[in-house]
Protein backbone atom coordinates (compact mmCIF):
# COMPACT_ATOMS: atom_id res chain seq x y z
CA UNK A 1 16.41 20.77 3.29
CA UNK A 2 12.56 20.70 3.82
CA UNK A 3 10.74 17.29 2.61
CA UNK A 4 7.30 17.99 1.39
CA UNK A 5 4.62 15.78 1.56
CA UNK A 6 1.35 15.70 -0.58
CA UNK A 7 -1.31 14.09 1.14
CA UNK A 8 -4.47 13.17 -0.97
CA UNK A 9 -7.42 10.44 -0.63
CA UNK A 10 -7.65 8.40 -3.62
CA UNK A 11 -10.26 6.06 -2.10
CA UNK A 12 -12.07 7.75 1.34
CA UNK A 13 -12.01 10.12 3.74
CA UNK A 14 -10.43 11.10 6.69
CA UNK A 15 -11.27 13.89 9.36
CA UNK A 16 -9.99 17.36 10.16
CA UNK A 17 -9.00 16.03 13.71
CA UNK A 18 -7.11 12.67 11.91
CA UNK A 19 -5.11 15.63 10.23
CA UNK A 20 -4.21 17.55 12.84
CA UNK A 21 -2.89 14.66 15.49
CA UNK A 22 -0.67 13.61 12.61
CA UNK A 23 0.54 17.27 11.64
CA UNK A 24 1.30 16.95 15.74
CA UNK A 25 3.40 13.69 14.94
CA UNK A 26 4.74 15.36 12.04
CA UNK A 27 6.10 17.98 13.96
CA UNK A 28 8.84 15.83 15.69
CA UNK A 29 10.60 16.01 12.13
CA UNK A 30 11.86 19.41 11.24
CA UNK A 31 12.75 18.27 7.70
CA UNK A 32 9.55 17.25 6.90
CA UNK A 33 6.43 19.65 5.80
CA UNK A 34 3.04 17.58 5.00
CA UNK A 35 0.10 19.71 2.86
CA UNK A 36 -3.32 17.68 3.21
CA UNK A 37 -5.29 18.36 0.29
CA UNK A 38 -8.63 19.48 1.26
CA UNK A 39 -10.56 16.92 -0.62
CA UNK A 40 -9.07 14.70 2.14
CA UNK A 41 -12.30 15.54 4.10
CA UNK A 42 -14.53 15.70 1.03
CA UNK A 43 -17.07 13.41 1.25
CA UNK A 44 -19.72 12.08 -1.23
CA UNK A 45 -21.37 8.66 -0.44
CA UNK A 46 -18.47 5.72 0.41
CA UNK A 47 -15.87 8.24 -1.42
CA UNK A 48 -13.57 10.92 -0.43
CA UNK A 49 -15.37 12.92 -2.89
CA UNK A 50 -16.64 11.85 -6.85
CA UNK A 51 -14.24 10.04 -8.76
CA UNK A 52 -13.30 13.19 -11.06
CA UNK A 53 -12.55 15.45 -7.34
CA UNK A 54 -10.36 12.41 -6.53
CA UNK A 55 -8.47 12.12 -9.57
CA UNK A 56 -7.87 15.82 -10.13
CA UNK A 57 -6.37 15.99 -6.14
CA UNK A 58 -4.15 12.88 -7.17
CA UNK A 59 -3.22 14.69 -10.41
CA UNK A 60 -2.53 18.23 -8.10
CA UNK A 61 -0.38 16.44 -5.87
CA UNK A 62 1.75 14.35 -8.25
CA UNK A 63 2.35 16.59 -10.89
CA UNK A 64 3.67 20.00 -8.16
CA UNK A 65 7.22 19.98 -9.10
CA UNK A 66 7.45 21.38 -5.42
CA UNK A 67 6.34 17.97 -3.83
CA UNK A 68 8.98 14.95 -3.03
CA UNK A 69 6.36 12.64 -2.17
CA UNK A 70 2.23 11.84 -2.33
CA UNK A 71 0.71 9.61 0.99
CA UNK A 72 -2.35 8.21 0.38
CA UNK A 73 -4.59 9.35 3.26
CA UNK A 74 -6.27 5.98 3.52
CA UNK A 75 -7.91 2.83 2.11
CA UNK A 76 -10.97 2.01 1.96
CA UNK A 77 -12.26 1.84 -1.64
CA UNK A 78 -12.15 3.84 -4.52
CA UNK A 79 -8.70 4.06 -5.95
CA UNK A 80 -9.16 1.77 -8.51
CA UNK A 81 -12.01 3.97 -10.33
CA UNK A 82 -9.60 6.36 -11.05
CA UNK A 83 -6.06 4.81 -11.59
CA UNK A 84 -6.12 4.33 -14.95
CA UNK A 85 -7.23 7.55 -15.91
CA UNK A 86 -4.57 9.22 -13.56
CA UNK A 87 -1.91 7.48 -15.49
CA UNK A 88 -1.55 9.17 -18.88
CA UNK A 89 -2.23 12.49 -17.26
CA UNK A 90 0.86 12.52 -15.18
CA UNK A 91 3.57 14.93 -15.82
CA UNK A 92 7.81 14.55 -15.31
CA UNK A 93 7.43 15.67 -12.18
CA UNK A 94 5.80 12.51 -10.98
CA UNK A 95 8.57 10.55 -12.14
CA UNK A 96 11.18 11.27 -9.08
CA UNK A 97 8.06 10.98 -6.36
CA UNK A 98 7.66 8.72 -3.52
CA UNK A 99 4.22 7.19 -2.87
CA UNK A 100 3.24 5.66 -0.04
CA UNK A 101 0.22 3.35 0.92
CA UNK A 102 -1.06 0.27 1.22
CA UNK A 103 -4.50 -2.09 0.96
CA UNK A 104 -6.84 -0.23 -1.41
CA UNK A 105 -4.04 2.09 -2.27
CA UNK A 106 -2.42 -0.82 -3.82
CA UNK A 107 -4.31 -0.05 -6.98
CA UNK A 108 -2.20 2.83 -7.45
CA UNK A 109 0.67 1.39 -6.48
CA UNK A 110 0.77 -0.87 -8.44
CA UNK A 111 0.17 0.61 -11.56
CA UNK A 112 2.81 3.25 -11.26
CA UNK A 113 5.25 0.53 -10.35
CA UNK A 114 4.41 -1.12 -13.86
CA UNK A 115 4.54 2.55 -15.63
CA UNK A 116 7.99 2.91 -13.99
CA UNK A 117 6.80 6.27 -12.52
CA UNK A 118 8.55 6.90 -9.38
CA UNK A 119 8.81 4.91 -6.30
CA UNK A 120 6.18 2.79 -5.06
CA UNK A 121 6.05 2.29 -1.20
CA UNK A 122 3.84 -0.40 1.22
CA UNK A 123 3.63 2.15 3.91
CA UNK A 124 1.94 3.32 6.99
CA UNK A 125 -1.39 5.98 6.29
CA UNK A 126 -2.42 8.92 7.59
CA UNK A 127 -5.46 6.92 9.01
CA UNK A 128 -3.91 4.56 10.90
CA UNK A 129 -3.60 7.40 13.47
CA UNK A 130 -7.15 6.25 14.19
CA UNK A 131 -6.06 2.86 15.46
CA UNK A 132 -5.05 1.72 18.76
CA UNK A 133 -1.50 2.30 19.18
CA UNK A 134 -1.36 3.63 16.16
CA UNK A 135 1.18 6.70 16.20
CA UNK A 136 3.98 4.22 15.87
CA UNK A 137 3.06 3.22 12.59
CA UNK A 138 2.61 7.07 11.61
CA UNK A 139 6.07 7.70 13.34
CA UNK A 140 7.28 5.06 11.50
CA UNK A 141 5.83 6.51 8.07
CA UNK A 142 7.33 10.00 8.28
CA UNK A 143 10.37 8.48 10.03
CA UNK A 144 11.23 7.09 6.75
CA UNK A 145 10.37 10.01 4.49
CA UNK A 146 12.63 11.29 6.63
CA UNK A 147 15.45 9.67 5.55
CA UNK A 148 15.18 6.68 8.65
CA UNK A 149 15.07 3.04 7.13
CA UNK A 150 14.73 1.53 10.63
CA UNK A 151 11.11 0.43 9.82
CA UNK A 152 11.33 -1.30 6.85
CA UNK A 153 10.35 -5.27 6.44
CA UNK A 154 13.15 -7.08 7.88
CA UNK A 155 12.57 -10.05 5.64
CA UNK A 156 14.09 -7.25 2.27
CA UNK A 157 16.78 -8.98 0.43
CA UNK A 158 18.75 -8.76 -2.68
CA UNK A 159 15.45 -9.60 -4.54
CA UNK A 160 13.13 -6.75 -5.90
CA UNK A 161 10.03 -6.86 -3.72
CA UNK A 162 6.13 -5.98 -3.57
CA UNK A 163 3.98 -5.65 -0.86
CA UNK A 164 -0.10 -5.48 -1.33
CA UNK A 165 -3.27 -6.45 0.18
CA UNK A 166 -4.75 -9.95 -1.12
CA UNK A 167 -8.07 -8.46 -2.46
CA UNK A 168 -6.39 -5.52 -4.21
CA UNK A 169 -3.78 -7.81 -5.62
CA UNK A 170 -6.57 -10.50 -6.75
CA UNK A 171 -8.51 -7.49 -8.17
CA UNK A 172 -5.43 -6.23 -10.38
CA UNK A 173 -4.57 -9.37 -12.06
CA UNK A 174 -5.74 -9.27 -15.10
CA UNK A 175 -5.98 -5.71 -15.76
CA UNK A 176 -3.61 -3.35 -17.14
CA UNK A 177 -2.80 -1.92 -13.97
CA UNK A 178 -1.05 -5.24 -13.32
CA UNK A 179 2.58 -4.98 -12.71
CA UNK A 180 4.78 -7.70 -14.07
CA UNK A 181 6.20 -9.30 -11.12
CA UNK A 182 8.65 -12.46 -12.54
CA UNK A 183 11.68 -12.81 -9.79
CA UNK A 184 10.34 -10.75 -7.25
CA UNK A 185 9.22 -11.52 -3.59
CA UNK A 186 5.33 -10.76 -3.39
CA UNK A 187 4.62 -10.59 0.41
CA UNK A 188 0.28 -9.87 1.11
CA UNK A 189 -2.08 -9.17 3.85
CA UNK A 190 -5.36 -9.19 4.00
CA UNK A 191 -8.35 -8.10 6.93
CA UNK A 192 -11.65 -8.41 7.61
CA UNK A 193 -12.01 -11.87 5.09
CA UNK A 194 -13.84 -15.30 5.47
CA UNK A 195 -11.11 -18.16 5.52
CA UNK A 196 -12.94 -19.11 2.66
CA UNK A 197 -12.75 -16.24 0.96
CA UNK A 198 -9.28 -16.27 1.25
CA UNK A 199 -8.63 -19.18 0.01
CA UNK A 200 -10.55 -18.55 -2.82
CA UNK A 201 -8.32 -15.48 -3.64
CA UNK A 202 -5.20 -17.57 -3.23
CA UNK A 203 -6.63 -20.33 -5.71
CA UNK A 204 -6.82 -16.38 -8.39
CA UNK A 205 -3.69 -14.67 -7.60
CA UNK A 206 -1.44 -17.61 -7.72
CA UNK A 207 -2.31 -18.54 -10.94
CA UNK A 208 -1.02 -14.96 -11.95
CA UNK A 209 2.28 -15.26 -10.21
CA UNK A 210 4.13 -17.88 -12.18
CA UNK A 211 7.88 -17.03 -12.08
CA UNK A 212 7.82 -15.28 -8.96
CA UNK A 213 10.34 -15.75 -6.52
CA UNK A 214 8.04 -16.26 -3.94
CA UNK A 215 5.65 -15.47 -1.49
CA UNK A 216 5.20 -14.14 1.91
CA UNK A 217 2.45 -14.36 4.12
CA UNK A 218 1.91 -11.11 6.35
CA UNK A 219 -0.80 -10.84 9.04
CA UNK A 220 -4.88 -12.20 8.00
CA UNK A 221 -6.43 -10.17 10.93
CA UNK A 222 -10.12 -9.62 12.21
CA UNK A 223 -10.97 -12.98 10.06
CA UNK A 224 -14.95 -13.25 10.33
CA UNK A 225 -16.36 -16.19 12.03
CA UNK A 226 -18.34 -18.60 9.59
CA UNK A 227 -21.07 -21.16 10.27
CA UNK A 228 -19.15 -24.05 10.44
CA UNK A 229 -14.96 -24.46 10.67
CA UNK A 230 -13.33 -24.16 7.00
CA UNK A 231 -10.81 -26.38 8.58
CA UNK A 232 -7.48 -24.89 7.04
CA UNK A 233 -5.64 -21.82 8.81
CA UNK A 234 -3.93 -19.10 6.76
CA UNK A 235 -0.39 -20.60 6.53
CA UNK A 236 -2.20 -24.39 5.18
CA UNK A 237 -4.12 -22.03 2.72
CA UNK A 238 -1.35 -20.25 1.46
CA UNK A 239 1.10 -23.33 1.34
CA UNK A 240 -1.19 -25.15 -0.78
CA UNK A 241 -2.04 -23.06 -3.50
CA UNK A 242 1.71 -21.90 -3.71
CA UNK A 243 2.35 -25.54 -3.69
CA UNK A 244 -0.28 -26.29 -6.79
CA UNK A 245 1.46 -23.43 -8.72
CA UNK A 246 5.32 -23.96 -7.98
CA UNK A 247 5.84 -20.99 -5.81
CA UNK A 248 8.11 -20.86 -3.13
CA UNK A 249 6.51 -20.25 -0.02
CA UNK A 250 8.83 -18.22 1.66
CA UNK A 251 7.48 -17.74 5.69
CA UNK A 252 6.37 -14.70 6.70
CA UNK A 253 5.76 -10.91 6.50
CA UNK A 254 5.37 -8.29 9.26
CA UNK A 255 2.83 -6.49 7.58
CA UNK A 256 -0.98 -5.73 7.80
CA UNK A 257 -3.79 -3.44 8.56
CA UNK A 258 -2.41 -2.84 12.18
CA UNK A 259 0.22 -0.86 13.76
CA UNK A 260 3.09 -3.22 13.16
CA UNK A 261 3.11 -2.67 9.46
CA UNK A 262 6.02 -2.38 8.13
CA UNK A 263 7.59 -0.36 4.99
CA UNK A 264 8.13 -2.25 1.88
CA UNK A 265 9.45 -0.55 -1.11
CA UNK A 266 8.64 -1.81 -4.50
CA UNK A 267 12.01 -3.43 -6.41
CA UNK A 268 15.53 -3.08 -5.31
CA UNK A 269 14.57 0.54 -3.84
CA UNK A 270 15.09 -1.02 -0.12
CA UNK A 271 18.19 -2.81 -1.26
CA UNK A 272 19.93 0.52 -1.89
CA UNK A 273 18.73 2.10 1.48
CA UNK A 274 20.47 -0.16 3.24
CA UNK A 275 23.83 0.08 1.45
């Protein structure tokens, strides 16, 4: 039975030739058929196309009774504008979909995880094709849409579970987009961030995560060099704003914006792959 796959860009674009060296991937999975939606390669200043081509690609994908799941193409920016408005216009046919992503995707993510609207998925993209050494972490993306759970976060327990990018997850609290996350394991990443920065979105989001049952630290890569030393690494950062707010600090995550990223399913969904 034939697994199809909606692909649209909620945030930016990718290419025709990013498509077509994952449709190559894609073909080492009978079982699976991907459909890239052509405003994938739309393009209209920092966006995959305006906000209302964007939301009415999202809206194609996830409400075609004939799709199993939507993958976000790729990051960026640009998902946010239109999450909320996506939200009340999604049909019943959303509500059995997977959909994958991660960093700016996390917007989306995270709201349907608080709507209860299918299953939310930390995943490989589409774009990470573009990265050194990055077909494994496509492989490992349509692997598991493929029914293989080999590449999910080894760290999954009995405790429902979150996975999202620092800024996107700083940029949600707040908002009504904001899942309630009480008991669960929030694991983040981040890229491309002062040290300072990052600590100042620790000193935000962990003031939103009281009754969590703690946190992970995945990979802070490509961290920008600043004029003088901020003279705590990640882990010291982390540790001591979980430690001002009562949160367990929990070790680590293997995800990030690199090819090692693994698949985190939002809840108990991993749980009950495993069984």
């Amino acid at each position: 039975m034939s697994v199809r796959i909606a692909i649209c860009a909620p945030s930016t674009p990718i290419t025709a030739q990013d498509a077509d060296r994952v449709r190559a991937i894609a073909a080492e999975y009978p079982s699976l058929a991907l459909d890239f939606h052509s405003q994938c390669f739309a393009i209209e200043g920092h966006f995959a196309g305006s906000d209302s081509l964007r939301l009415s690609a999202f809206l194609e994908c996830a409400n075609d009774p004939r799709v199993d799941a939507v993958w976000f193409a790729r990051g960026g920016y640009g998902a946010c504008r239109i999450a909320e408005d996506a939200l009340p216009k999604l049909s019943s046919a959303a509500d059995t979909k997977r959909w994958l992503g991660y960093s700016d995707a996390g917007y989306l993510l995270g709201a349907l995880y608080r709507a209860r609207i299918g299953h939310a998925v930390h995943a490989p993209m589409p774009v990470d094709i573009r990265r050194e050494g990055g077909e494994p972490a496509v492989r490992r993306a349509l692997a598991y849409l493929a029914g293989n759970d080999a590449g999910l976060e080894p760290s999954i327990d009995h405790r429902p579970t979150v996975a999202f990018n620092l800024t996107t997850l700083a940029m949600l609290c707040g908002t009504r987009m904001m899942p309630g996350l009480a008991g669960h394991v929030v694991m983040i990443e981040e890229v491309s961030e002062h040290l300072y920065a990052v600590d100042r979105l620790f000193f935000h989001v962990t003031a939103h995560l009281a009754g969590i049952a703690g946190l992970r630290l995945g990979r802070v890569s490509q961290v920008p060099e600043n004029d003088r030393p901020f003279g705590f690494d990640v882990e010291e950062i982390a540790r001591h704003w979980c430690a001002r707010h009562g949160i367990p600090f929990l070790g680590s995550a293997d995800i990030g914006h690199d090819p090692a990223n693994t698949i985190v399913p939002f809840g108990l969904a991993a749980r009950s792959e495993r069984q």
